[in-house]
N, C-alpha and C. Protein backbone atom coordinates (compact mmCIF):
# COMPACT_ATOMS: atom_id res chain seq x y z
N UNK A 1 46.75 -30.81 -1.80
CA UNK A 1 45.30 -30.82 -1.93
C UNK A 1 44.76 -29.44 -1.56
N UNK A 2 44.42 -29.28 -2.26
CA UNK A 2 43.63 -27.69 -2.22
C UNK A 2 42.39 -27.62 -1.00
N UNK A 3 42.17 -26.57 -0.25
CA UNK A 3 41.61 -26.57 0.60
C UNK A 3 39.73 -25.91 0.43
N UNK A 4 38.65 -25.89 0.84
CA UNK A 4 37.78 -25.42 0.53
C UNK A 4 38.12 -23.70 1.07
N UNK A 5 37.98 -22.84 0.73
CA UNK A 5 38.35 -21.27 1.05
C UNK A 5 37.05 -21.11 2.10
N UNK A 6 36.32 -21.45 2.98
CA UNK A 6 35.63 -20.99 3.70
C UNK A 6 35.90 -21.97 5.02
N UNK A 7 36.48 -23.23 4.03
CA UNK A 7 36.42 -23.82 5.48
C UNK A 7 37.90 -22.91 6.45
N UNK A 8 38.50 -22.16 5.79
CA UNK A 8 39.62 -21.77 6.42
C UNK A 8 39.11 -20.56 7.18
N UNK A 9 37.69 -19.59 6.89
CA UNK A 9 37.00 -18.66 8.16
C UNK A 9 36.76 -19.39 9.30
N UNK A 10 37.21 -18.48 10.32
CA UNK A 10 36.88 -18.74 11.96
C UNK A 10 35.17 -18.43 11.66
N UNK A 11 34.67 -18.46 13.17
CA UNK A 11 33.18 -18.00 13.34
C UNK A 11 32.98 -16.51 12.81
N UNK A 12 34.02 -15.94 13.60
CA UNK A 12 34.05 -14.27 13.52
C UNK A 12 34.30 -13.75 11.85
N UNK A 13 34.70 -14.14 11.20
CA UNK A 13 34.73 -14.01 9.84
C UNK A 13 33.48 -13.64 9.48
N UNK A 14 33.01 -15.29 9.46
CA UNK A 14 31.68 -15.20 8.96
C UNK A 14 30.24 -14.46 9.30
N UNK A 15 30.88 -14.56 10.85
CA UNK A 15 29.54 -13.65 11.75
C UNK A 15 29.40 -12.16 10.84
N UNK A 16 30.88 -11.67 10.68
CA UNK A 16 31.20 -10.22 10.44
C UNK A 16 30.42 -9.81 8.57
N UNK A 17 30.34 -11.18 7.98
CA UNK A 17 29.69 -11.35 6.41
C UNK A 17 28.45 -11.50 6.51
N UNK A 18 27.54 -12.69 7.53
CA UNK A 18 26.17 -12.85 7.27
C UNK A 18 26.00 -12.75 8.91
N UNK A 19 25.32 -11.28 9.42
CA UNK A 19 24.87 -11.44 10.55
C UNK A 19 23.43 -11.50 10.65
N UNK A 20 23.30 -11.42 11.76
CA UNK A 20 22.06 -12.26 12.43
C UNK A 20 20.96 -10.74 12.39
N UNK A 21 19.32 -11.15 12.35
CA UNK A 21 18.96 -9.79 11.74
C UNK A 21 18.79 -8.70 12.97
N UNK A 22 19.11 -7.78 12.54
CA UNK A 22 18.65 -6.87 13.61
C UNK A 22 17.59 -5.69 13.81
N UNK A 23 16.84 -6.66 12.93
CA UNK A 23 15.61 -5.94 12.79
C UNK A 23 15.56 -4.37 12.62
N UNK A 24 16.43 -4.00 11.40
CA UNK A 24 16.66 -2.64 11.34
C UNK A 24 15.45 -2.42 9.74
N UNK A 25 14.79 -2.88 9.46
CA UNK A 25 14.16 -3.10 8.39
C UNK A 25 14.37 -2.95 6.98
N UNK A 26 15.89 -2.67 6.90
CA UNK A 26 16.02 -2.39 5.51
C UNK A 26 16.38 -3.67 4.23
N UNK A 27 16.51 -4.47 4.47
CA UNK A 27 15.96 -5.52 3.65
C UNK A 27 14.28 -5.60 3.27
N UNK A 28 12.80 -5.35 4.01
CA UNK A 28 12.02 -5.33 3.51
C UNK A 28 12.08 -3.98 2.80
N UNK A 29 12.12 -2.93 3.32
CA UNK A 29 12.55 -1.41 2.72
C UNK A 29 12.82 -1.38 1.31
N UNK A 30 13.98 -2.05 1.16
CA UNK A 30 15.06 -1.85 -0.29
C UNK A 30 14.13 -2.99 -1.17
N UNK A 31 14.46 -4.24 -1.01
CA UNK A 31 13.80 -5.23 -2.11
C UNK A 31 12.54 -4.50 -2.28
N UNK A 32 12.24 -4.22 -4.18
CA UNK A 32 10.75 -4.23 -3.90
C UNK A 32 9.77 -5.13 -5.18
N UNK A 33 10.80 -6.35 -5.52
CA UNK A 33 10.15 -7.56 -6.18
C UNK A 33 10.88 -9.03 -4.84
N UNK A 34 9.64 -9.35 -4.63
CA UNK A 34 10.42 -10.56 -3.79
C UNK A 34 9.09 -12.05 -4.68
N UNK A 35 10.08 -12.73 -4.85
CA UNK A 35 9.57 -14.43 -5.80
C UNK A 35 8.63 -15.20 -4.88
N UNK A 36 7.73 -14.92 -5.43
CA UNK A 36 6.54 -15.90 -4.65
C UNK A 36 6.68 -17.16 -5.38
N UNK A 37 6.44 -18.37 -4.41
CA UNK A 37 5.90 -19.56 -5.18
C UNK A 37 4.23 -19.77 -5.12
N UNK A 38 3.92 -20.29 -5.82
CA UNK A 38 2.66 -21.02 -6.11
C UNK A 38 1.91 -20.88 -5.38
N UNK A 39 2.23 -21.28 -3.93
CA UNK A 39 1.14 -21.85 -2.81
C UNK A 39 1.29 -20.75 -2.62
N UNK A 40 1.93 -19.42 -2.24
CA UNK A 40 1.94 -18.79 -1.82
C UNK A 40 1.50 -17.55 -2.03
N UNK A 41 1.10 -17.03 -3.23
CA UNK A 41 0.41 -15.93 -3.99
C UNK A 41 -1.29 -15.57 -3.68
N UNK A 42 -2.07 -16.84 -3.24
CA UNK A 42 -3.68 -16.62 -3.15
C UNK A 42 -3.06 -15.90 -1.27
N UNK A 43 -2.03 -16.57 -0.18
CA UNK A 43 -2.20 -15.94 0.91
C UNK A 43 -1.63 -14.83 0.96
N UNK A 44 -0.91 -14.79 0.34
CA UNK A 44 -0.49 -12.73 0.26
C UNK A 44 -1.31 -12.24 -0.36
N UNK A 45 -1.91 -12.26 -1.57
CA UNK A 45 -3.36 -11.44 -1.62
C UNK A 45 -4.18 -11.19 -0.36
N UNK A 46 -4.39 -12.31 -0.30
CA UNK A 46 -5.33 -12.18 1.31
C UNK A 46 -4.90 -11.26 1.72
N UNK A 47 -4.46 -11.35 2.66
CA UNK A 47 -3.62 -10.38 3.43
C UNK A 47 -3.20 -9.15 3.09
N UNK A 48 -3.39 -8.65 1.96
CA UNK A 48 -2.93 -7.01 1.23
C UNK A 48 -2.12 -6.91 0.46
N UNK A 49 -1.10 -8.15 0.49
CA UNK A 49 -0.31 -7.70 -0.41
C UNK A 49 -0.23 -7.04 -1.98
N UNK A 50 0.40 -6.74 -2.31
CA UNK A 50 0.15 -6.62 -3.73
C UNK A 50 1.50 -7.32 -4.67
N UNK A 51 0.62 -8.04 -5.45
CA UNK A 51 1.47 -9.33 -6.58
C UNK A 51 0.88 -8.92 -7.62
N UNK A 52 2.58 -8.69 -8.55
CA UNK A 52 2.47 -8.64 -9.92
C UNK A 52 3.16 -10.02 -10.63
N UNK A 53 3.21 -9.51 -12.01
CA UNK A 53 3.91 -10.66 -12.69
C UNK A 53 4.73 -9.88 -13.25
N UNK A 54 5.67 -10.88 -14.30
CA UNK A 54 6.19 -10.39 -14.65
C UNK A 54 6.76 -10.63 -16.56
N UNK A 55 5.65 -9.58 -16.78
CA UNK A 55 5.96 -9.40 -18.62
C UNK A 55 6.27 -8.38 -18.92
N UNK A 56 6.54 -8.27 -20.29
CA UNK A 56 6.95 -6.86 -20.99
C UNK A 56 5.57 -6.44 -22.03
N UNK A 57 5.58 -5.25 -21.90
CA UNK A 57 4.78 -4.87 -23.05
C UNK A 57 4.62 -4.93 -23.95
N UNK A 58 6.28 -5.34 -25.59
CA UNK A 58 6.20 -5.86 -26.05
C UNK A 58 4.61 -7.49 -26.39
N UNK A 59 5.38 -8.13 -25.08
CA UNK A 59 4.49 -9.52 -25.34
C UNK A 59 3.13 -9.14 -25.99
N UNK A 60 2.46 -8.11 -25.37
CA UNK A 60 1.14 -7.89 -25.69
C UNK A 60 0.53 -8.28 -26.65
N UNK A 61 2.11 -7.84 -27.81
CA UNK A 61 1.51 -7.73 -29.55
C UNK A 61 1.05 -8.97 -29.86
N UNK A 62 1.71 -10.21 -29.41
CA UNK A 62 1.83 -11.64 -29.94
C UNK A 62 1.09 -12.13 -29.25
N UNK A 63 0.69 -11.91 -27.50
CA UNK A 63 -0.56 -12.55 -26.74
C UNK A 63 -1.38 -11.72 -25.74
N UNK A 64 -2.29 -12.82 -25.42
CA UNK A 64 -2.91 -11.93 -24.98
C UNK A 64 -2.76 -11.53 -23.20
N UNK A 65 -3.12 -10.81 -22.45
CA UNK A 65 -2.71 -11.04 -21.28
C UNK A 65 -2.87 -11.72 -20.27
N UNK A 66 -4.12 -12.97 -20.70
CA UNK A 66 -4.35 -14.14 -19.84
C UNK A 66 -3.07 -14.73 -20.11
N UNK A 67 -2.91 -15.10 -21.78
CA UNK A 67 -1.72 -16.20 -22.01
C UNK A 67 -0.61 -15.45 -21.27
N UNK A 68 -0.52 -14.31 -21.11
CA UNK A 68 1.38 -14.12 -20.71
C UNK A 68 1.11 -13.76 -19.17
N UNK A 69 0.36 -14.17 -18.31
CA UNK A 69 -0.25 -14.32 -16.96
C UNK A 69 0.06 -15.46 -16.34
N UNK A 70 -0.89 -16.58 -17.60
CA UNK A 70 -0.23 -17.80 -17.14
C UNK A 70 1.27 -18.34 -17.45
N UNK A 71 1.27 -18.03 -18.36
CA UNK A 71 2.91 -18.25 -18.82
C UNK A 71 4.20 -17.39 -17.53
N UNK A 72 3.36 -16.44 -17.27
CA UNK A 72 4.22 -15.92 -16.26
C UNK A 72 4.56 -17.10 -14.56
N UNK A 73 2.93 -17.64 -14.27
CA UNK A 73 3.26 -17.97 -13.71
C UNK A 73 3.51 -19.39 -13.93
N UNK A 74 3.61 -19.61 -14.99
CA UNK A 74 4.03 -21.12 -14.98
C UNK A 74 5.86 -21.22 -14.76
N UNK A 75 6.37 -19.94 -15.34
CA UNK A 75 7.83 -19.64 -15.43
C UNK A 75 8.20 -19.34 -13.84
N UNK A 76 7.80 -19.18 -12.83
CA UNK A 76 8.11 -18.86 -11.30
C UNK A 76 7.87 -17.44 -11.76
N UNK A 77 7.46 -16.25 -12.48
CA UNK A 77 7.75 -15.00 -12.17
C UNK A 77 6.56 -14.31 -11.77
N UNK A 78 6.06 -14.71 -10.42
CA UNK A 78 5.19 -13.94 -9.75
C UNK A 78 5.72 -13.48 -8.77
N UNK A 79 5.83 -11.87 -8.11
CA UNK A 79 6.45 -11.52 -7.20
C UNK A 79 5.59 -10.90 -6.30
N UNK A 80 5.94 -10.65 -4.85
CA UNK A 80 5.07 -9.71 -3.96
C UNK A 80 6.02 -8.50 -4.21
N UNK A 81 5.17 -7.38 -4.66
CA UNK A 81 6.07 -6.06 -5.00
C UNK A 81 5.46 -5.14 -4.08
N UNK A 82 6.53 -4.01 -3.96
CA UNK A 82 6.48 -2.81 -3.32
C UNK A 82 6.24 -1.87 -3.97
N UNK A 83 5.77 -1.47 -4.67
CA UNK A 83 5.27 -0.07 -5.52
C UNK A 83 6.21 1.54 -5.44
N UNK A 84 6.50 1.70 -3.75
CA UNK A 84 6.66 2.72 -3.32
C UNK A 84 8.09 2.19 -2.77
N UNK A 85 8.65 3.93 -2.08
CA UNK A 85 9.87 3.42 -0.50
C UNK A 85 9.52 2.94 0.34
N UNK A 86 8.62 3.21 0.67
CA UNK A 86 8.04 2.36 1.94
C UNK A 86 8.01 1.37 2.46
N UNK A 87 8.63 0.35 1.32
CA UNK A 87 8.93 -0.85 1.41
C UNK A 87 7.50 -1.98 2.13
N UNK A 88 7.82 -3.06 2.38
CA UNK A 88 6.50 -4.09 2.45
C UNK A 88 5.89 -3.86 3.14
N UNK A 89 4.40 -3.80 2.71
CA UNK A 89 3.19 -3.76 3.52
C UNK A 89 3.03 -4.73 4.68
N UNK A 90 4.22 -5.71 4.65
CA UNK A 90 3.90 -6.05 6.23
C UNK A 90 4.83 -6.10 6.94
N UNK A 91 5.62 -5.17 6.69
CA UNK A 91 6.43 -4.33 7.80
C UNK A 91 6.12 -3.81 8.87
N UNK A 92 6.37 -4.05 9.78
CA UNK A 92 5.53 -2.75 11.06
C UNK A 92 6.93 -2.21 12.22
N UNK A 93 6.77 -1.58 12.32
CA UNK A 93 7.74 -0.61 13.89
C UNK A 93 7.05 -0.82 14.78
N UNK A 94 7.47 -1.47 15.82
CA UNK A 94 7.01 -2.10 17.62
C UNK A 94 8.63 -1.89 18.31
N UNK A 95 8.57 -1.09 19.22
CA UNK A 95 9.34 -0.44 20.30
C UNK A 95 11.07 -0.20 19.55
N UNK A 96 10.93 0.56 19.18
CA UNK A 96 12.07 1.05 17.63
C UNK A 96 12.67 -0.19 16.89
N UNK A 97 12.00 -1.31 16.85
CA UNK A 97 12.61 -2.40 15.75
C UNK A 97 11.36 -2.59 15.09
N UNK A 98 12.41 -3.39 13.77
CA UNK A 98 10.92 -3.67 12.89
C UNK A 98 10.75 -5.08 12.78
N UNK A 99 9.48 -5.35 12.52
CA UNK A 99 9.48 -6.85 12.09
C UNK A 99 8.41 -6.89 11.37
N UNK A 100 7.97 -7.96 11.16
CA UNK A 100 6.62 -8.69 9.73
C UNK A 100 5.73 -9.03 10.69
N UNK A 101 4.56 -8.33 9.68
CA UNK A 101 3.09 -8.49 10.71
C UNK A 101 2.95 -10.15 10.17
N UNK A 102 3.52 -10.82 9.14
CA UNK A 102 3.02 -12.70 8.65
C UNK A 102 4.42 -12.99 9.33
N UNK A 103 5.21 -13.07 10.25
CA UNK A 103 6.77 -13.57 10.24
C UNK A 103 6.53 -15.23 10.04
N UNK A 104 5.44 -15.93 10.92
CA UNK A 104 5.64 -16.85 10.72
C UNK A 104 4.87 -17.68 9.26
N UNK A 105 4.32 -16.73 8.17
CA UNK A 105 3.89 -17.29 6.82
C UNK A 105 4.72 -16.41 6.33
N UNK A 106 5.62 -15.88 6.18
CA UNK A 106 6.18 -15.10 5.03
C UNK A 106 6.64 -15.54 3.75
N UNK A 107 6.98 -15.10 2.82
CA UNK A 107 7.06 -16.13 1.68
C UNK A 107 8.80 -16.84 2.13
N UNK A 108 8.66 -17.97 1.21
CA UNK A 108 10.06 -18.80 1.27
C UNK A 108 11.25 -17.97 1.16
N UNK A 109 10.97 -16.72 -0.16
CA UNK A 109 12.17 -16.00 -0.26
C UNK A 109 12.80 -15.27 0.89
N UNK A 110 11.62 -14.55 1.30
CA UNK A 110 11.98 -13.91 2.63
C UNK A 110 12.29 -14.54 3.87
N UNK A 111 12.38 -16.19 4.23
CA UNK A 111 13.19 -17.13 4.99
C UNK A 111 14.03 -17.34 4.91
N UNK A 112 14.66 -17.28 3.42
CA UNK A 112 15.88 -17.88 2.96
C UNK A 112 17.00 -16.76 2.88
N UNK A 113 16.52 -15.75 2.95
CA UNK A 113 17.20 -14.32 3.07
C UNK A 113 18.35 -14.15 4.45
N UNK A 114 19.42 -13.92 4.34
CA UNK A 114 20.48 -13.75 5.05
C UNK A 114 21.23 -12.18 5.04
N UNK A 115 21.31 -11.75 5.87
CA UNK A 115 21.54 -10.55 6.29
C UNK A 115 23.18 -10.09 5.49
N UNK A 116 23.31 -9.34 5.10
CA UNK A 116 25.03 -9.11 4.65
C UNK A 116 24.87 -7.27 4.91
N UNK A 117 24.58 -6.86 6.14
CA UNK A 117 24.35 -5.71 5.86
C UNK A 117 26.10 -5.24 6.67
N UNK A 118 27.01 -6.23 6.74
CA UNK A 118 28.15 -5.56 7.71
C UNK A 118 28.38 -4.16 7.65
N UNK A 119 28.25 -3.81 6.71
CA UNK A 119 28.24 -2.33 5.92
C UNK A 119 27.38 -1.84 4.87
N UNK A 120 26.85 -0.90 5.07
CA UNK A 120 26.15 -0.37 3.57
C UNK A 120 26.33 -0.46 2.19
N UNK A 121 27.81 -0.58 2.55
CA UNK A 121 28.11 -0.47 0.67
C UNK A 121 27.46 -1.23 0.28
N UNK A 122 27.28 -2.39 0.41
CA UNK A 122 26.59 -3.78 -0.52
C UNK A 122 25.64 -3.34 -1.06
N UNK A 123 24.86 -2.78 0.32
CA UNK A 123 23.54 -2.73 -0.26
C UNK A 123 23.12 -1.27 -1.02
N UNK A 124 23.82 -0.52 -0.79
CA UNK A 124 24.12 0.57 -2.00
C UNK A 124 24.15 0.34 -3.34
N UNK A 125 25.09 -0.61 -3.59
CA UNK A 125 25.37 -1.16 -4.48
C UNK A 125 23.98 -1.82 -5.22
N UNK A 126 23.67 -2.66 -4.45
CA UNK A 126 22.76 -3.61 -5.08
C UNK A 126 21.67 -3.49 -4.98
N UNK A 127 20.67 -2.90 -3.83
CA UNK A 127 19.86 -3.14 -3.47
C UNK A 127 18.76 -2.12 -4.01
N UNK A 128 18.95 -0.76 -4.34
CA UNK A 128 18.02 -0.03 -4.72
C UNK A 128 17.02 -0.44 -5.64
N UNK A 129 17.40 -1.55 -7.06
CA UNK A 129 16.21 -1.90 -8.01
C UNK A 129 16.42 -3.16 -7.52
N UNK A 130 16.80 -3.96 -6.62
CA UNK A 130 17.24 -5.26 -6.33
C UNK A 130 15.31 -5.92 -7.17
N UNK A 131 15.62 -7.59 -7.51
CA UNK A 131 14.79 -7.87 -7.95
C UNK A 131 14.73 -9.39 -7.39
N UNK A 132 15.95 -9.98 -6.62
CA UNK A 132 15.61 -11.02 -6.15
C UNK A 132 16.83 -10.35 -5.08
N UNK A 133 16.43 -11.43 -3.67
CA UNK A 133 17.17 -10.96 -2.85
C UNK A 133 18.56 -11.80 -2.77
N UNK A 134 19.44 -11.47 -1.71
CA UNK A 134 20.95 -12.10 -1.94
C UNK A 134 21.03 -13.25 -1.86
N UNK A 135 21.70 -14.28 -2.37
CA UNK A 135 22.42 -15.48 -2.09
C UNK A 135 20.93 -15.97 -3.17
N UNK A 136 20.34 -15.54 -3.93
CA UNK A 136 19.42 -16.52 -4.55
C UNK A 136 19.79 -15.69 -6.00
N UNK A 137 19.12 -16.89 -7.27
CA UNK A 137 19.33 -16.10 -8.35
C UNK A 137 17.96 -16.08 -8.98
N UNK A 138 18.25 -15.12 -10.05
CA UNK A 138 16.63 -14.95 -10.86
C UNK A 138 15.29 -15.19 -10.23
N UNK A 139 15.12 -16.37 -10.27
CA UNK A 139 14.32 -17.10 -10.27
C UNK A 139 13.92 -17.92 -8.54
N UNK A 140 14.42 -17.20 -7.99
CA UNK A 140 14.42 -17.47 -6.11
C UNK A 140 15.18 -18.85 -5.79
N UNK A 141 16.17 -19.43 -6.40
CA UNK A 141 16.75 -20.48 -6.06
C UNK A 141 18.07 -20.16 -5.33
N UNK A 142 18.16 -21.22 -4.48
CA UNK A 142 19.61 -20.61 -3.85
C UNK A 142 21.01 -20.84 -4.79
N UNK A 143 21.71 -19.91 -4.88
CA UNK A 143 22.96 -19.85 -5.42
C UNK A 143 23.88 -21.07 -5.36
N UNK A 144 24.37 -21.71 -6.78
CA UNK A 144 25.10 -23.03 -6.33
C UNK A 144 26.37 -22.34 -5.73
């Protein structure tokens, strides 16, 4: 009988793959589309954020930009974006760590987010145009 391959990691394995955050800020930094849901788009406005959607220019020809607004958000593709490096506007530095001026409203994506920074490469790799964050796909769902 074949075994599940994770159930065979100790703690330390896994600690060493998804650690715990250390508030070094480069996950808000690097992502700079993170998947808002629904409820959650009128309170990040509030608050400063800035939310786009997400169409192509193309669409234009065939609709208009209410229809591919709503269509956007009827599809989940509304994101809180970062424009710049600077990464998220509610980032802040308090006594050399960083944390979120909303930690306890932040969007779902950014809860569900798990640290894999053991090393840089990953996020070398991935993270510069990253468009959803790790362990979720497209569309902010968690990875089967």
């Amino acid at each position: 009988m074949k075994q599940n391959r994770l159930s065979t990691l100790d703690k330390f394995s896994l600690d060493s793959i998804l650690e715990e955050c250390r508030q070094c800020g480069s996950c808000c930094k690097k992502y700079r589309k993170i998947q808002l849901q629904a409820d959650e788009v009128d309170f990040i406005k509030k608050m400063g954020g800035h939310v786009g959607i997400d169409i192509h220019l193309n669409d234009l020809r065939t609709k208009s930009m209410d229809e591919l607004i709503e269509e956007a958000k009827d599809k989940g593709k509304v994101y809180m974006i970062h424009p710049d490096d600077k990464g998220c506007i509610f980032l802040e530095k308090r006594n050399g760590k960083y944390g979120c001026k909303i930690y306890h409203y932040r969007p779902l994506t950014c809860r569900r987010f798990k640290c894999t920074m053991a090393d840089n490469s990953f996020q070398n790799l991935f993270a510069e145009d990253a468009i959803c964050l790790l362990g979720m796909n497209q569309f902010g769902m968690k990875l089967k």
